[in-house]
Protein backbone atom coordinates (compact mmCIF):
# COMPACT_ATOMS: atom_id res chain seq x y z
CA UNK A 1 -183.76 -39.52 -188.86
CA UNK A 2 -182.34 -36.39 -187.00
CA UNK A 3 -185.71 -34.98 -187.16
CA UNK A 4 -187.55 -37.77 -185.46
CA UNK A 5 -184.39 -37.83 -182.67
CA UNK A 6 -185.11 -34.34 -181.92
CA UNK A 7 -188.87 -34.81 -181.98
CA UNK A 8 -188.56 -37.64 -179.21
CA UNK A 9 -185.74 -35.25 -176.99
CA UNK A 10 -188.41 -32.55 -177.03
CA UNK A 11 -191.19 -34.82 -175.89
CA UNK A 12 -189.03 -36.56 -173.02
CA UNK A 13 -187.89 -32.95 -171.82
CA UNK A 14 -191.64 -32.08 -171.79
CA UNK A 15 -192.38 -35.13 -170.11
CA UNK A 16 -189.59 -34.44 -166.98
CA UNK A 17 -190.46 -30.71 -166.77
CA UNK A 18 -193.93 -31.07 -164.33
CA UNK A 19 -192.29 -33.70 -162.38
CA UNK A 20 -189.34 -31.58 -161.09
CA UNK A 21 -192.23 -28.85 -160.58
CA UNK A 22 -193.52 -31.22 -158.32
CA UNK A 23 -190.01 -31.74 -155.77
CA UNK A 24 -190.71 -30.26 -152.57
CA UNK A 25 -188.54 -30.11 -149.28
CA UNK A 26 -190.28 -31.95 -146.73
CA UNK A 27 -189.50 -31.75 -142.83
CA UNK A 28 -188.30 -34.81 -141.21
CA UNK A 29 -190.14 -34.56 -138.22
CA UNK A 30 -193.05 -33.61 -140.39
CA UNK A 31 -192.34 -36.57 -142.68
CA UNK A 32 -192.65 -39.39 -139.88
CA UNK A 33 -195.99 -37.91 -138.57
CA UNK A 34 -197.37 -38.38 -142.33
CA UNK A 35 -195.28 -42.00 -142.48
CA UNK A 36 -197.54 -42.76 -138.63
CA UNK A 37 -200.68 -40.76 -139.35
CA UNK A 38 -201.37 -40.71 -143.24
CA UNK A 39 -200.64 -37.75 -145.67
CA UNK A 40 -204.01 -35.93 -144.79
CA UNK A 41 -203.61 -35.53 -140.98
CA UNK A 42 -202.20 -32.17 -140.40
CA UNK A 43 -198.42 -31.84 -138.47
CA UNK A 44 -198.56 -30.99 -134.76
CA UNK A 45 -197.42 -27.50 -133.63
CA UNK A 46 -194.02 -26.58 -133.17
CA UNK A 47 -193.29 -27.40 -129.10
CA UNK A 48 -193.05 -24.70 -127.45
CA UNK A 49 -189.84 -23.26 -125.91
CA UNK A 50 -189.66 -23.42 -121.96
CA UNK A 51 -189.39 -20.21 -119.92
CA UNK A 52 -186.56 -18.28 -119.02
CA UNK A 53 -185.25 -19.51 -115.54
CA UNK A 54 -185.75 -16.93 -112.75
CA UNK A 55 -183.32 -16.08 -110.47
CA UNK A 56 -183.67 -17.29 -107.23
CA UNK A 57 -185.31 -15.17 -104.14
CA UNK A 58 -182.71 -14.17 -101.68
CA UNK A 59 -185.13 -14.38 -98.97
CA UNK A 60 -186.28 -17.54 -99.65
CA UNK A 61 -182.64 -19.01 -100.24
CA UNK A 62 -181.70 -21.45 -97.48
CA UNK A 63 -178.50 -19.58 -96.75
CA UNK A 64 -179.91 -16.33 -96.51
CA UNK A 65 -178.85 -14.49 -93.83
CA UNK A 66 -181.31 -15.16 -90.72
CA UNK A 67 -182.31 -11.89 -88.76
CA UNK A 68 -181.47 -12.62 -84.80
CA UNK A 69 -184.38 -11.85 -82.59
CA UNK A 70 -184.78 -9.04 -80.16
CA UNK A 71 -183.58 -9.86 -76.63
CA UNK A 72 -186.65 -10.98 -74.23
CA UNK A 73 -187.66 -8.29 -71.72
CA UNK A 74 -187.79 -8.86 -68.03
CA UNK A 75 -191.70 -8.84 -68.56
CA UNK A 76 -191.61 -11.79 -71.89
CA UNK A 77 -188.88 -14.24 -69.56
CA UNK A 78 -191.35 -13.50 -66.26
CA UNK A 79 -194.01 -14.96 -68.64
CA UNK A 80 -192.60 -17.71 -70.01
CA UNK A 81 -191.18 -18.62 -66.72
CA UNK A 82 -194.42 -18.98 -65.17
CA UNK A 83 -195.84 -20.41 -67.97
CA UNK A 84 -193.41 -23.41 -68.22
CA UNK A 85 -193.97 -24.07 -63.96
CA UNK A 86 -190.50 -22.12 -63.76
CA UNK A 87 -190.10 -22.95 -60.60
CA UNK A 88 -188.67 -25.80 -58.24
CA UNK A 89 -190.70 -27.53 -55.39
CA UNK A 90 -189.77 -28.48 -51.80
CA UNK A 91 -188.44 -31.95 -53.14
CA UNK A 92 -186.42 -30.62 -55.20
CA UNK A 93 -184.61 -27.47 -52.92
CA UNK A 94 -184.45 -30.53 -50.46
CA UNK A 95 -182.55 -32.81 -52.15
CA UNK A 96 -180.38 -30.39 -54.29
CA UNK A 97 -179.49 -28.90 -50.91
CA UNK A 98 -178.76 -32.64 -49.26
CA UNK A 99 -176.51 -33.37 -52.29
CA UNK A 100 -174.42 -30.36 -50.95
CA UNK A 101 -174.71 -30.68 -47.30
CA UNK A 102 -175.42 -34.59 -47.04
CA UNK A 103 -178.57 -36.35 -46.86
CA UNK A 104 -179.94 -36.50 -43.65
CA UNK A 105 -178.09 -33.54 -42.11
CA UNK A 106 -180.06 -32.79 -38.86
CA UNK A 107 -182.14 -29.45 -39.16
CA UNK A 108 -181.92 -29.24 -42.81
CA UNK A 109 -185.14 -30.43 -43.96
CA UNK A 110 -186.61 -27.78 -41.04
CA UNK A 111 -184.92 -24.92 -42.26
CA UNK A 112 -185.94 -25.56 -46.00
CA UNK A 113 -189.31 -26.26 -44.82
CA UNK A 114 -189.43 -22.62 -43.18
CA UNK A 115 -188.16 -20.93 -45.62
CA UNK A 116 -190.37 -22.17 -48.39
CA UNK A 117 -193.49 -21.60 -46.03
CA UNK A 118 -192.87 -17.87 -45.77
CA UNK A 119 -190.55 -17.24 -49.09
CA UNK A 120 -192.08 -19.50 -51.57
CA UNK A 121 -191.08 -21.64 -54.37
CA UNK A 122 -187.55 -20.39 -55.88
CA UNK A 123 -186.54 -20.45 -59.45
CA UNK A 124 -183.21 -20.83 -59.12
CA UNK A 125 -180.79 -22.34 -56.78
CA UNK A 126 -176.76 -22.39 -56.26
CA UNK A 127 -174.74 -25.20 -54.60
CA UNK A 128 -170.88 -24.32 -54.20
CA UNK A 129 -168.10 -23.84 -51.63
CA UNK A 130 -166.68 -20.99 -49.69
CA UNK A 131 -163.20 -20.49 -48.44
CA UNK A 132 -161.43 -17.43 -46.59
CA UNK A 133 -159.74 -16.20 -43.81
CA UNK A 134 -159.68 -14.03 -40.62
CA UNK A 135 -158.96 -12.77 -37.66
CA UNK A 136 -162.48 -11.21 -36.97
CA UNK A 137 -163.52 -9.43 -40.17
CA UNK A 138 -161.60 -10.90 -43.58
CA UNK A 139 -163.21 -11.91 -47.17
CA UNK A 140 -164.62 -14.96 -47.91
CA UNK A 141 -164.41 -16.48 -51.95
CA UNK A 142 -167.22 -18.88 -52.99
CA UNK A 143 -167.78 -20.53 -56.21
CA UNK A 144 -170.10 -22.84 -57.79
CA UNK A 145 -173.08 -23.77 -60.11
CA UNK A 146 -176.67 -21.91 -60.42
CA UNK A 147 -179.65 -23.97 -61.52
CA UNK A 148 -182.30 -22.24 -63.70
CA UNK A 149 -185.63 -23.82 -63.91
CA UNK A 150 -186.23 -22.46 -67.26
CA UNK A 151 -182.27 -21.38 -68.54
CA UNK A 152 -180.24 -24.32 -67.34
CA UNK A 153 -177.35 -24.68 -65.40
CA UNK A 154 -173.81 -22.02 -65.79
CA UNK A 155 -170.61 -21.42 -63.52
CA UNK A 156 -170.79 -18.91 -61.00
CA UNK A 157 -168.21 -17.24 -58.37
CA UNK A 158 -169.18 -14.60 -55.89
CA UNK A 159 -167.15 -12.80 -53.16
CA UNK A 160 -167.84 -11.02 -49.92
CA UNK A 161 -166.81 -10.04 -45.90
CA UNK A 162 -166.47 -12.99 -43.87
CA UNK A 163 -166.88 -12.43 -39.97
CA UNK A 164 -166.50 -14.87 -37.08
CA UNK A 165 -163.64 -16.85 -38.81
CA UNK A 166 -160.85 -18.43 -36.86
CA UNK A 167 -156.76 -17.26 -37.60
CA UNK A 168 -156.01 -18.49 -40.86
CA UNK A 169 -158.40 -20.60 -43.17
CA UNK A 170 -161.99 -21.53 -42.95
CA UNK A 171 -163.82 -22.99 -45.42
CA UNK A 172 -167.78 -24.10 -45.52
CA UNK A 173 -170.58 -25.87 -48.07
CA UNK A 174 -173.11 -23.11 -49.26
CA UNK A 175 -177.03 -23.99 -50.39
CA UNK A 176 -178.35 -20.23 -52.03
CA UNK A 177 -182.02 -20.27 -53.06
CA UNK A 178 -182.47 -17.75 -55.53
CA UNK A 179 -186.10 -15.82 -56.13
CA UNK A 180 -187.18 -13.79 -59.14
CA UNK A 181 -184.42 -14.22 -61.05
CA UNK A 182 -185.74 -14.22 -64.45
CA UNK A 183 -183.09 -13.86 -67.01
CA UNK A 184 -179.89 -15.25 -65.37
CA UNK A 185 -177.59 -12.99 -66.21
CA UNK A 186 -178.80 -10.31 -63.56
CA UNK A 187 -177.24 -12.33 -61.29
CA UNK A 188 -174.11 -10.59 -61.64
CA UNK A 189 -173.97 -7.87 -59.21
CA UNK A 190 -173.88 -7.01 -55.60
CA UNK A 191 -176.32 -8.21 -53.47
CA UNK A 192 -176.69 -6.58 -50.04
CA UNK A 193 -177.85 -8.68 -46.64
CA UNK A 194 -181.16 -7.58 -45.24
CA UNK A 195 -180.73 -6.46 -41.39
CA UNK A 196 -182.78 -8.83 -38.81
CA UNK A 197 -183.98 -11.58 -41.49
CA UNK A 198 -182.17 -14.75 -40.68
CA UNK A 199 -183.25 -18.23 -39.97
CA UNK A 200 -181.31 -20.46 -37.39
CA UNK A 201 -182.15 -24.54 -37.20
CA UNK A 202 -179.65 -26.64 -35.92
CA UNK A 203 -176.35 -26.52 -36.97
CA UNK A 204 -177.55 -23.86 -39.99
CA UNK A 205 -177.85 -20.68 -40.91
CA UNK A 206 -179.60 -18.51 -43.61
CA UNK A 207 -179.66 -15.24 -44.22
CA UNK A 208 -181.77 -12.80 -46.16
CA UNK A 209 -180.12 -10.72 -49.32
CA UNK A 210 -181.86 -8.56 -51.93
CA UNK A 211 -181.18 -6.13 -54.83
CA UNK A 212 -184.34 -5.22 -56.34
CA UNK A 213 -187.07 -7.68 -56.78
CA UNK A 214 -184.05 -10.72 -56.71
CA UNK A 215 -183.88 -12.34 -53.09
CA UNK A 216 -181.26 -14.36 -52.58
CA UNK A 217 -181.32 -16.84 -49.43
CA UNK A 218 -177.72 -18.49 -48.55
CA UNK A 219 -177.91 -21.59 -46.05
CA UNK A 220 -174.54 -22.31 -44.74
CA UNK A 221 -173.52 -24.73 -41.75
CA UNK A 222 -171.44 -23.97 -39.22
CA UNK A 223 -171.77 -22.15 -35.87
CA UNK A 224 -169.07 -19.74 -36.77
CA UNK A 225 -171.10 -17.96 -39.53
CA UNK A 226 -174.12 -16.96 -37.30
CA UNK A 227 -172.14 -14.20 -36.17
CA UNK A 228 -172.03 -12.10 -39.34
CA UNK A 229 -175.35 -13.95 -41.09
CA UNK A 230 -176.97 -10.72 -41.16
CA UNK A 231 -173.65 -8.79 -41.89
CA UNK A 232 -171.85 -8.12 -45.71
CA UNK A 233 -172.81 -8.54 -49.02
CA UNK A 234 -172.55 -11.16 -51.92
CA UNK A 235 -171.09 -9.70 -55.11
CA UNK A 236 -171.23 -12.66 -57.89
CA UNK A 237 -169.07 -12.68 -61.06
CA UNK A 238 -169.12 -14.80 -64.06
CA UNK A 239 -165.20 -15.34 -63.10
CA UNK A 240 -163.54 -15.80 -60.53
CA UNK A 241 -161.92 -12.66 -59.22
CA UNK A 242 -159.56 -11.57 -55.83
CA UNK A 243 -161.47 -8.21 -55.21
CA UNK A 244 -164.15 -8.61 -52.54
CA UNK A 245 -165.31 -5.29 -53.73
């Protein structure tokens, strides 16, 4: 009896010995593909793992630090000035000056006329006020706004010698047509009047200034500035100041 009990464990251990041979660890990834595809389709490949990120270019970052450009020369603004019709025509000058002096003021449209026949079209003009005082010779204060065709419109004051004023305070409207004026802030300096170039229609006069290629051409009304129209300077500022000089 205990040799046929040990005859039957032998043959039941022999029996379980290949089939634990036969255990294998199986993937469970691995182990749905063969549940979807069947055990004879091979796995797929192991996915592959995504680059490293890359840090960003700083010149391509939106916040980079943008480079200003170099300032235009006198040559680049001339350029682009002409090229964008930098200039204003006779309707224009003619009714920027009437919004100053009043439309219809008699020998205005004349003297505009003239001085665009033999001057040209300007690219600039300025329509202020000037006040001052005198005996014979004293200093006028003017201020106002200049009109770029191409770089808009900015605050301007000027100063200068007054002659033919009355005792005590004057005051008068002033039209300036401004000529090859190219970058607006040469504006600011000293601009001496040409001897013998004025123009005098009706109750107005203009006279002739220059510093370099920049003409400037103020109209002013009044009979008491033809006397020094051809005299003095204009020195403008970008504030106002109480030195004429």
């Amino acid at each position: 009896m205990i040799g046929r009990l040990m005859a039957l464990g032998a043959i039941a251990a022999f029996a379980i010995a290949p089939a634990s041979g036969q255990v294998q660890t199986v993937d469970p990834n691995q182990a749905a593909h063969m549940a979807a595809t069947g055990p004879d389709t091979p796995p797929p490949p192991p996915a592959a793992s995504p680059p490293p990120a890359q840090a960003p270019d700083a010149s391509e970052s939106p916040h980079a630090a943008a480079k200003e450009p170099p300032p235009a020369t006198q040559a680049e603004l001339r350029e682009r000035a002409t090229a964008n019709g930098g200039t204003y025509q006779e309707n224009d000058v003619l009714g920027a000056a009437e919004g100053v002096f009043g439309k219809g003021a008699e020998g205005l449209a004349k003297l505009v006329e003239k001085i665009l026949k033999d001057q040209g079209a300007p690219n600039a003009y300025i329509a202020g006020h000037e006040a001052g005082g005198a005996v014979v010779v004293g200093v006028r204060y003017g201020s106002g706004t200049m009109f770029h065709k191409v770089e808009g419109q900015r605050p301007v004051y000027w100063t200068g010698p007054s002659v033919g004023f009355d005792l005590g305070a004057n005051g008068a409207k002033t039209f300036v047509l401004v000529y090859n004026l190219y970058d607006a802030q040469e504006l600011f300096r000293r601009y001496p009047a040409v001897e013998g170039n004025v123009y005098v229609i009706g109750g107005f006069t203009a006279s002739y200034l220059r510093r370099g290629n920049t003409v400037l051409i103020p109209i002013r009304l009044g009979v008491g500035w033809r006397l020094g129209a051809n005299l003095g300077y204009m020195h403008f500022s970008e504030k106002s100041r109480w030195s004429p000089l």
